[in-house]
C-alpha atoms as a PDB file:
ATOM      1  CA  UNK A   1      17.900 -39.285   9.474  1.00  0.00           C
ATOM      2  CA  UNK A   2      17.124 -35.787  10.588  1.00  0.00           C
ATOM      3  CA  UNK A   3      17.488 -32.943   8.370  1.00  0.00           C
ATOM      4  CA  UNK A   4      20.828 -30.640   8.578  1.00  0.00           C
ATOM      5  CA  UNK A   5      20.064 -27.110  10.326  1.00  0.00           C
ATOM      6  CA  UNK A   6      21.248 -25.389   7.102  1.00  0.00           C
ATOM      7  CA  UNK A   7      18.080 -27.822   5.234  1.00  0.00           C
ATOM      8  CA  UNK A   8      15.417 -27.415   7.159  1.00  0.00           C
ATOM      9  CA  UNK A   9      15.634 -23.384   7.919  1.00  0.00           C
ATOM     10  CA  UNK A  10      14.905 -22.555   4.017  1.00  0.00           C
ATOM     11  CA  UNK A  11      11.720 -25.246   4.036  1.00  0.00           C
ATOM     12  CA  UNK A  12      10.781 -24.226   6.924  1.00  0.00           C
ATOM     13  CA  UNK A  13      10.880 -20.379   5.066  1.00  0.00           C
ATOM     14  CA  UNK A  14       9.442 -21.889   2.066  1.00  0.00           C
ATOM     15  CA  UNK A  15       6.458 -23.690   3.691  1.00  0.00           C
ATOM     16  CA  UNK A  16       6.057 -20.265   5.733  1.00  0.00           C
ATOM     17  CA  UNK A  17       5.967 -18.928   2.695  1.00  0.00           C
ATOM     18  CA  UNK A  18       3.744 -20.507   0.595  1.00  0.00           C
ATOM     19  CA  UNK A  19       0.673 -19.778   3.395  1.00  0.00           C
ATOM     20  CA  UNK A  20       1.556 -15.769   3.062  1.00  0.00           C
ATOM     21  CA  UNK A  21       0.953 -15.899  -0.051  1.00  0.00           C
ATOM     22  CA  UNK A  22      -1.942 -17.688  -0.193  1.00  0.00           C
ATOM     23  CA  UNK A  23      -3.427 -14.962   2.110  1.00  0.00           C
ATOM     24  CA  UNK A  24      -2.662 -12.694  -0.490  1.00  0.00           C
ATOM     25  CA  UNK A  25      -4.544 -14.915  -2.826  1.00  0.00           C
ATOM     26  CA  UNK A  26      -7.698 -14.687  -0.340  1.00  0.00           C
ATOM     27  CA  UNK A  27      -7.402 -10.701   0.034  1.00  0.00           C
ATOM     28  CA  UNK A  28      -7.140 -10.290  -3.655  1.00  0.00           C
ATOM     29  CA  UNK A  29     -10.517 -12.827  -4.075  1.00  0.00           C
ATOM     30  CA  UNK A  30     -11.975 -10.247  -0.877  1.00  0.00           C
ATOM     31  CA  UNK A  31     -11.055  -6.914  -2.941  1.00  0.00           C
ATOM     32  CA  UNK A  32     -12.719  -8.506  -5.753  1.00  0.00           C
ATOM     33  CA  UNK A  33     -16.092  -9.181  -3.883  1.00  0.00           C
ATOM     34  CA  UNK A  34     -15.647  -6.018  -2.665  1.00  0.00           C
ATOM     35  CA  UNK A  35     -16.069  -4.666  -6.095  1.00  0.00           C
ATOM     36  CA  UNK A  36     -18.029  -6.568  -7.646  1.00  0.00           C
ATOM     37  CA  UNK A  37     -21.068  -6.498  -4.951  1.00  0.00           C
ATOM     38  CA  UNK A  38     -23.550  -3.966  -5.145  1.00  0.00           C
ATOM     39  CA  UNK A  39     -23.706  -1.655  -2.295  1.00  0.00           C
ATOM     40  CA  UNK A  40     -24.756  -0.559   0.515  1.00  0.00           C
ATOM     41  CA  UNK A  41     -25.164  -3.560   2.685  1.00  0.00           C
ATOM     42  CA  UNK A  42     -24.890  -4.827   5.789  1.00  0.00           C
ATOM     43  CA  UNK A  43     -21.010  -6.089   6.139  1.00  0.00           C
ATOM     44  CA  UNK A  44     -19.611  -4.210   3.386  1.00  0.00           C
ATOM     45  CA  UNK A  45     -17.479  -1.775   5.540  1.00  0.00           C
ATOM     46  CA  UNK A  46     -16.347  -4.912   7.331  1.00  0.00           C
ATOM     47  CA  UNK A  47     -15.488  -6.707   3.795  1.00  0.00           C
ATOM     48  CA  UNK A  48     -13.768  -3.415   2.971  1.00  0.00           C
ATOM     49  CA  UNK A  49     -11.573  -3.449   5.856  1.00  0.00           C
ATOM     50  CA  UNK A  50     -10.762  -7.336   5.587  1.00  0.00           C
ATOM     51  CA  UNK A  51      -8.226  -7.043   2.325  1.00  0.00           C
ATOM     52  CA  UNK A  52      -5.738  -4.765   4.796  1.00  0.00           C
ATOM     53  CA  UNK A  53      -6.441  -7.022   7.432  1.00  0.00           C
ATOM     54  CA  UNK A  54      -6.012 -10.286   6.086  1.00  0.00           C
ATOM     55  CA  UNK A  55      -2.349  -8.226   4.554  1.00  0.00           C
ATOM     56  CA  UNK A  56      -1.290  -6.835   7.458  1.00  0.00           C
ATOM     57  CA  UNK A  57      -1.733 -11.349   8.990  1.00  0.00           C
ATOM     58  CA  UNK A  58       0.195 -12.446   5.588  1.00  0.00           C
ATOM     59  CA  UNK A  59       2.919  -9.196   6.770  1.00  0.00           C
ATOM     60  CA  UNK A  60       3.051 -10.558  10.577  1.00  0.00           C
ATOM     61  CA  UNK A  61       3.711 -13.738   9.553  1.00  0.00           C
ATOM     62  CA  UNK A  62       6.674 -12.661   7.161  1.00  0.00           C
ATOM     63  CA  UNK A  63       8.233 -10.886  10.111  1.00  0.00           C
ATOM     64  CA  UNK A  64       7.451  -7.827   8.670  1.00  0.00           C
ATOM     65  CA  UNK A  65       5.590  -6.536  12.293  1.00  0.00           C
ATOM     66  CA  UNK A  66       6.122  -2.528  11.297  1.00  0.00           C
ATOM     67  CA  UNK A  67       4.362  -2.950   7.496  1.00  0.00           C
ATOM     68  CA  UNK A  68       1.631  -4.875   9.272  1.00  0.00           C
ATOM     69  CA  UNK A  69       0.829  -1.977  11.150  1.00  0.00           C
ATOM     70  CA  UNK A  70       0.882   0.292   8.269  1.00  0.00           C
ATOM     71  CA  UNK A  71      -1.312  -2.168   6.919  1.00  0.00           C
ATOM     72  CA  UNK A  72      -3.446  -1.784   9.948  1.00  0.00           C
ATOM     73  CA  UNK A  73      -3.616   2.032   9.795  1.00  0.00           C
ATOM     74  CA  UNK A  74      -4.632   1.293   6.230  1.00  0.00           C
ATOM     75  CA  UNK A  75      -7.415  -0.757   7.376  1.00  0.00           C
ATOM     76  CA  UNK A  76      -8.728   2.084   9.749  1.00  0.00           C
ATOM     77  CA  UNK A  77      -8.866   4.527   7.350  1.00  0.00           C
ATOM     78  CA  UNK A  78     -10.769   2.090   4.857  1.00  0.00           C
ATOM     79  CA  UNK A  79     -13.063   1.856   7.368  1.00  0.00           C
ATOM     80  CA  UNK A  80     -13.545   5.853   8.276  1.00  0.00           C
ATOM     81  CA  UNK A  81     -14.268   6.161   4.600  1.00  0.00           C
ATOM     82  CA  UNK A  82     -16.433   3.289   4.141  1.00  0.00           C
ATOM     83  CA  UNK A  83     -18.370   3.965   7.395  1.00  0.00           C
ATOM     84  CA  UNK A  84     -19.161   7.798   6.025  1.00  0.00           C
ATOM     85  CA  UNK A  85     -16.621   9.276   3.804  1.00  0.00           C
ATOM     86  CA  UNK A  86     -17.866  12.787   4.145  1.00  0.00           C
ATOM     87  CA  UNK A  87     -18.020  12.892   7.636  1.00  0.00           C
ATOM     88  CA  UNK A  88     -15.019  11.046   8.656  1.00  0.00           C
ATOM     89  CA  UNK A  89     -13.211  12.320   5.921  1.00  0.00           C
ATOM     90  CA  UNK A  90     -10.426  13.772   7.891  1.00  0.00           C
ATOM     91  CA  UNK A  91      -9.684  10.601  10.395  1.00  0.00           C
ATOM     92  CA  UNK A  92      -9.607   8.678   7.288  1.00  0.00           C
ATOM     93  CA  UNK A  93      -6.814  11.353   5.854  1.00  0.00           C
ATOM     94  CA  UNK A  94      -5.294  10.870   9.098  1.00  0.00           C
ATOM     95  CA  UNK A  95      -5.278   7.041   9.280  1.00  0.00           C
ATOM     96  CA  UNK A  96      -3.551   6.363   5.417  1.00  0.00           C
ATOM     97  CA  UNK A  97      -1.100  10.005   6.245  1.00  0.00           C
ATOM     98  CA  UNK A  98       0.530   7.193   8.954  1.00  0.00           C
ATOM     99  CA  UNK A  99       0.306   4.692   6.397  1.00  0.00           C
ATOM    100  CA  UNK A 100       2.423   6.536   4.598  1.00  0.00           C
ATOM    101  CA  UNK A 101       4.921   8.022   7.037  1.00  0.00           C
ATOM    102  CA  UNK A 102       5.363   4.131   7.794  1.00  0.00           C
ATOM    103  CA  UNK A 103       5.842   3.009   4.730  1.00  0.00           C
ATOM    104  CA  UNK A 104       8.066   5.636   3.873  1.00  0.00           C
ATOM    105  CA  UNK A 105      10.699   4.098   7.134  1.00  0.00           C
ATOM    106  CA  UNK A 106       9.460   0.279   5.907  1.00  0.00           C
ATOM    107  CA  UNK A 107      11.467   0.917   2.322  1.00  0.00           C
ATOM    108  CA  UNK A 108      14.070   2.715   4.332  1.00  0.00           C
ATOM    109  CA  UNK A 109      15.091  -0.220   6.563  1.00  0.00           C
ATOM    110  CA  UNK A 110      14.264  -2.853   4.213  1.00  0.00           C
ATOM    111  CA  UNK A 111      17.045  -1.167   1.793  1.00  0.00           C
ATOM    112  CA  UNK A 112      19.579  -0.366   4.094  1.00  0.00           C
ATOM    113  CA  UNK A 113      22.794  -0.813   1.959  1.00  0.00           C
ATOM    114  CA  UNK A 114      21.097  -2.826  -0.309  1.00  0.00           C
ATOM    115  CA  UNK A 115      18.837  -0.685  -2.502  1.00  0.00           C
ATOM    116  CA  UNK A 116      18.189  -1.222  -6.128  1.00  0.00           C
ATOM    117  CA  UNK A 117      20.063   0.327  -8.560  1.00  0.00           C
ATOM    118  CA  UNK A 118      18.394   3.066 -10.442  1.00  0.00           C
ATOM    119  CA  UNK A 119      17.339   1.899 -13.651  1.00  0.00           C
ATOM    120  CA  UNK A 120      15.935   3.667 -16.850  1.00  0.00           C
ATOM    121  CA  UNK A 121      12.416   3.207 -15.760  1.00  0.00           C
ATOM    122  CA  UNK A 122      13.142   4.204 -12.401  1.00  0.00           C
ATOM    123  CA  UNK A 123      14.460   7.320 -13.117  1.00  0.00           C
ATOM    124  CA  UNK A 124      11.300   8.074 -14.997  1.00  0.00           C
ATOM    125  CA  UNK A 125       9.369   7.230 -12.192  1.00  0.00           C
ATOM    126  CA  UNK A 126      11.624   9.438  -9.787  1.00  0.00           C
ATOM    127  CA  UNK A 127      11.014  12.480 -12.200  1.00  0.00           C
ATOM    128  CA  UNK A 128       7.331  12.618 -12.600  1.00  0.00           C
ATOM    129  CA  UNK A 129       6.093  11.635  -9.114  1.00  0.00           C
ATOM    130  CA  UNK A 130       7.124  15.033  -7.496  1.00  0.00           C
ATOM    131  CA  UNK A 131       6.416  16.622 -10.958  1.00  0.00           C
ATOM    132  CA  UNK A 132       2.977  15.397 -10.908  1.00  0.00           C
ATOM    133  CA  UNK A 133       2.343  15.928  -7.318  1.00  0.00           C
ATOM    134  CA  UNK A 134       3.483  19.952  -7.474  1.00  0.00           C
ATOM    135  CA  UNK A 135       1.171  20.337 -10.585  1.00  0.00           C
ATOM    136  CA  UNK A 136      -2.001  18.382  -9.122  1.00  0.00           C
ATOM    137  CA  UNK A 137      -1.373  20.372  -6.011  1.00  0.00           C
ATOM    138  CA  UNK A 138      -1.676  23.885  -7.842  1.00  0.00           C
ATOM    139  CA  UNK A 139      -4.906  22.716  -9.572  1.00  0.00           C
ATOM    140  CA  UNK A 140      -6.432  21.259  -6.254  1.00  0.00           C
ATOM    141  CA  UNK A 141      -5.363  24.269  -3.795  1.00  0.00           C
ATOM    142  CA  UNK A 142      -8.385  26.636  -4.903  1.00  0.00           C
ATOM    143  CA  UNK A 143     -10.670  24.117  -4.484  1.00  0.00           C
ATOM    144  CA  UNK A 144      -9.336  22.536  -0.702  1.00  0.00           C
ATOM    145  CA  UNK A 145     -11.032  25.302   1.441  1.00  0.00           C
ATOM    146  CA  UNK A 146     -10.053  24.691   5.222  1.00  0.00           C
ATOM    147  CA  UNK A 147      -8.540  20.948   4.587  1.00  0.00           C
ATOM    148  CA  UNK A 148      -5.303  23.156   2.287  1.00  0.00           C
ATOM    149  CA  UNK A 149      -2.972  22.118   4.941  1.00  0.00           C
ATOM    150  CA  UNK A 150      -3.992  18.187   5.852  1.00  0.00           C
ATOM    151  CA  UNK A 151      -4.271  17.619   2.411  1.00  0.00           C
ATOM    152  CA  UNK A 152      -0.796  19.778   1.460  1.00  0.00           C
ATOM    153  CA  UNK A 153       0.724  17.124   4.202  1.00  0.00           C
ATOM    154  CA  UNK A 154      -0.641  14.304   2.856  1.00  0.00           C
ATOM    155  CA  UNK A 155       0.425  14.550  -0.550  1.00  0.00           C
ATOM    156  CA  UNK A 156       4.262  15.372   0.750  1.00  0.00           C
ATOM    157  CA  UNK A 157       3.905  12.026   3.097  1.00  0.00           C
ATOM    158  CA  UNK A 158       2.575  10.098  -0.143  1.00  0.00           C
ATOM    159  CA  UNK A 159       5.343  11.812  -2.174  1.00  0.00           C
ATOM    160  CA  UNK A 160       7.758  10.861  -0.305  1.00  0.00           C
ATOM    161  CA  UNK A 161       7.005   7.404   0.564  1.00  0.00           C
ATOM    162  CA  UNK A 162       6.481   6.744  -3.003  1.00  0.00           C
ATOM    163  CA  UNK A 163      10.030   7.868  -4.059  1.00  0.00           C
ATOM    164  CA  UNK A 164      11.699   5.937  -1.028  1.00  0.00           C
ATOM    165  CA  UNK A 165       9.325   3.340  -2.776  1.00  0.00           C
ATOM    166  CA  UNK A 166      12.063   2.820  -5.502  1.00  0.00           C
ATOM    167  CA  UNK A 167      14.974   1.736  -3.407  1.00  0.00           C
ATOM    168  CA  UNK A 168      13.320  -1.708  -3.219  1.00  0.00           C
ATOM    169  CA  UNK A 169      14.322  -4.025  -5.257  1.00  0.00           C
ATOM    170  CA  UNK A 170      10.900  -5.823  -6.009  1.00  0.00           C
ATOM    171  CA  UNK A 171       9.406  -3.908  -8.870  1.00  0.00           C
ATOM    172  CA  UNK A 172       6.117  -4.652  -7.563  1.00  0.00           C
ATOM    173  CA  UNK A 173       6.554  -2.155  -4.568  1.00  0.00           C
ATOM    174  CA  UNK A 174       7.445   0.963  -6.638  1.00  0.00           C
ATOM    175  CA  UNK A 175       4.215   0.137  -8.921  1.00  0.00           C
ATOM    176  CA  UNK A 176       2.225  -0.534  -6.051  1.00  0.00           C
ATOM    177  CA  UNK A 177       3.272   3.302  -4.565  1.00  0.00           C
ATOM    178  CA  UNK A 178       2.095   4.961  -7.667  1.00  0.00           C
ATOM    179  CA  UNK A 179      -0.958   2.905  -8.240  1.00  0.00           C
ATOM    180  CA  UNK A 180      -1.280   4.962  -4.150  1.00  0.00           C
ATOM    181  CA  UNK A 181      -0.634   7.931  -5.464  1.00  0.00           C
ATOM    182  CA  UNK A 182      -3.295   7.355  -8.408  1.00  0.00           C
ATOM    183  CA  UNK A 183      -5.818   6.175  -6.231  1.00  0.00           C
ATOM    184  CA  UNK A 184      -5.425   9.124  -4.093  1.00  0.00           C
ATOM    185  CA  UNK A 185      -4.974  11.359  -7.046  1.00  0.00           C
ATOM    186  CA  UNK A 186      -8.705   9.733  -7.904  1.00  0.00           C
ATOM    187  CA  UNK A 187     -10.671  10.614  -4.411  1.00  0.00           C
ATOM    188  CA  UNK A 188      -9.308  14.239  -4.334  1.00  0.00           C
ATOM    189  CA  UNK A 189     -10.422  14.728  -7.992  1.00  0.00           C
ATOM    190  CA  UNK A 190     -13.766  12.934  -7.169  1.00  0.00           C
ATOM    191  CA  UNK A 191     -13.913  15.204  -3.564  1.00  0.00           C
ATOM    192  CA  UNK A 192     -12.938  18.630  -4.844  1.00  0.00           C
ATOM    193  CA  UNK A 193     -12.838  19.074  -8.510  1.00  0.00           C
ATOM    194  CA  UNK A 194     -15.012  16.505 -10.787  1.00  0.00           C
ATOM    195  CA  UNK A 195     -17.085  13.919  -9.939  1.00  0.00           C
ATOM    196  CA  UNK A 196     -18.502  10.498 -12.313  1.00  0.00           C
ATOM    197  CA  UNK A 197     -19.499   7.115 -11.613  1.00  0.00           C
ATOM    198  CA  UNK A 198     -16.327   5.422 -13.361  1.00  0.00           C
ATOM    199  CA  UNK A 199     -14.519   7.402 -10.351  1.00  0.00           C
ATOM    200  CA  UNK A 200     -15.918   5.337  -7.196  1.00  0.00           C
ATOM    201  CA  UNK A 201     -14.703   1.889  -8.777  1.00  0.00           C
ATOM    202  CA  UNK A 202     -11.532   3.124 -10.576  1.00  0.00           C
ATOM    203  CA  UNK A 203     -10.475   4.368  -7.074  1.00  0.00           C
ATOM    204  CA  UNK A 204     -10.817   0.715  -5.543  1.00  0.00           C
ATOM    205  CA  UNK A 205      -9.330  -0.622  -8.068  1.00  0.00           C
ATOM    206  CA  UNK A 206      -6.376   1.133  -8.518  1.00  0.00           C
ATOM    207  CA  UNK A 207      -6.098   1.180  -4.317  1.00  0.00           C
ATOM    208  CA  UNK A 208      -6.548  -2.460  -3.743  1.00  0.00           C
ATOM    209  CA  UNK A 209      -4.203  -3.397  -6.446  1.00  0.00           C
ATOM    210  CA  UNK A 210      -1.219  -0.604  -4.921  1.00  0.00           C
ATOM    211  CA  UNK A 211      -1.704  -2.806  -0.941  1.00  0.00           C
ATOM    212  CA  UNK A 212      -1.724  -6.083  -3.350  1.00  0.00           C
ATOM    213  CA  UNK A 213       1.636  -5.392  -5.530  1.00  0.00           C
ATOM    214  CA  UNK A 214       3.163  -3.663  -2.272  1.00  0.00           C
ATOM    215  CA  UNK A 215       2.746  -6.199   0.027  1.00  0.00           C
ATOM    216  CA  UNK A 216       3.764  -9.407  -2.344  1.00  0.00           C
ATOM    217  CA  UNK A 217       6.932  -7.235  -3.294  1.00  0.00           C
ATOM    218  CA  UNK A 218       7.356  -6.759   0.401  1.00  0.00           C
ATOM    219  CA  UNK A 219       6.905 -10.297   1.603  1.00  0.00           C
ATOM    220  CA  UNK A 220       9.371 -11.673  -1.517  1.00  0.00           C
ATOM    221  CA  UNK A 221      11.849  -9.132  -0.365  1.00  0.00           C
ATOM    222  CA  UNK A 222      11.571 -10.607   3.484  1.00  0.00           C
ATOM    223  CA  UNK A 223      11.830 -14.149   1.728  1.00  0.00           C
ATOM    224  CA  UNK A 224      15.119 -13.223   0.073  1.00  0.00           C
ATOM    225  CA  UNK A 225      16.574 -12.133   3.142  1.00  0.00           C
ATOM    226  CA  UNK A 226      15.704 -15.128   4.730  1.00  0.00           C
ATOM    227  CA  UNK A 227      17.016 -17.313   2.002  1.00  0.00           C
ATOM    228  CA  UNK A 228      20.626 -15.557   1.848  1.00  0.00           C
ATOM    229  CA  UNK A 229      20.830 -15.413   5.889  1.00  0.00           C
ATOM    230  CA  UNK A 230      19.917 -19.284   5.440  1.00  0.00           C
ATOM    231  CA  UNK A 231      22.817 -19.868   3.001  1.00  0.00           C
ATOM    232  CA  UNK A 232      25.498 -18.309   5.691  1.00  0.00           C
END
């Protein structure tokens, strides 16, 4: 006996699924290596670049084709940075500033008349993201020389996307955005203010664990959808 339409459109989700996430799995194990290997190398931009890649695949296949290319964007400016930080320092800003502006419309559509209520923590979250921002930008502005302007636009995109970051409902997404904005927060500091060795790693760290949480609370926010359309 075949299987009913209305059965075999959530396993056929499910087993869809279940190979996203094991993607994640393998660009979590990549960001790891990535860390954990001393550098330089020959490869390690191209390892760099492979957690955002293998992301924006797991994103593709979740039918979420406009956060893969974020993802993508993501990956290019990885690789600007990785290649020579200091000299493509500015493509790379350029690259993630798209990121941004694209995940900034991803929340947006994905929370059309359905975004998540705002709770306690939320609110928190909603108060000292811009607060933050304004005061890191008045301590970084005497120090940003002829990049005052890309950088002044970059923090507004990040800003932004991480406050339309709390419409979703998957807490993951709105953690992933700050853990962003930290990162960030952590290469301006380490370009234009301060600089340590705890810096370098703390930035990957913090950055490869905002695509991770992002991108699972993304694809279990596609999966929902799918499961609720299924149930129709």
């Amino acid at each position: 006996m075949s299987a009913s339409p209305r059965t075999a459109e959530p396993n056929l989700a499910k087993s869809s699924t279940s190979v996203e996430f094991w993607i994640l799995w393998i660009a979590a194990a990549v960001a790891l290596a990535y860390l954990v290997l001393p550098r330089p190398y020959a490869g390690d931009v191209a390892l760099k670049t492979s957690m955002c890649v293998l992301l924006a695949i797991a994103a593709f296949r979740g039918n979420l084709q406009l956060f893969a290319l974020a993802l993508l964007f993501s990956a290019a400016g990885d690789a600007f940075l990785g290649y020579d930080g200091k000299r493509l320092f500015v493509p790379g800003l350029a690259s993630f500033l798209v990121t941004h502006v694209l995940y900034a419309v991803v929340f947006v559509l994905a929370t059309k008349g359905a975004a998540a209520p705002m709770s306690a923590g939320r609110k928190v979250m909603f108060a000292i993201i811009p607060t933050f921002a304004v005061a890191y930008s008045v301590v970084l502005w005497p120090n940003l020389g002829a990049l005052a302007i890309p950088v002044m636009l970059y923090i507004a995109a990040i800003v932004v996307m991480a406050m339309l970051s709390l419409r979703v409902r998957a807490i993951e997404v709105p953690i992933g955005a700050v853990l962003f904005m930290i990162s960030d927060s952590l290469i301006s500091l380490e370009k234009f203010l301060w600089q340590a060795a705890w810096v370098g790693p703390l930035v990957w760290i913090t950055y490869a664990l905002a695509q991770l949480l992002i991108a699972r609370g993304m694809l279990m926010s596609a999966r929902k959808g799918v499961a609720v359309i299924a149930s129709h």
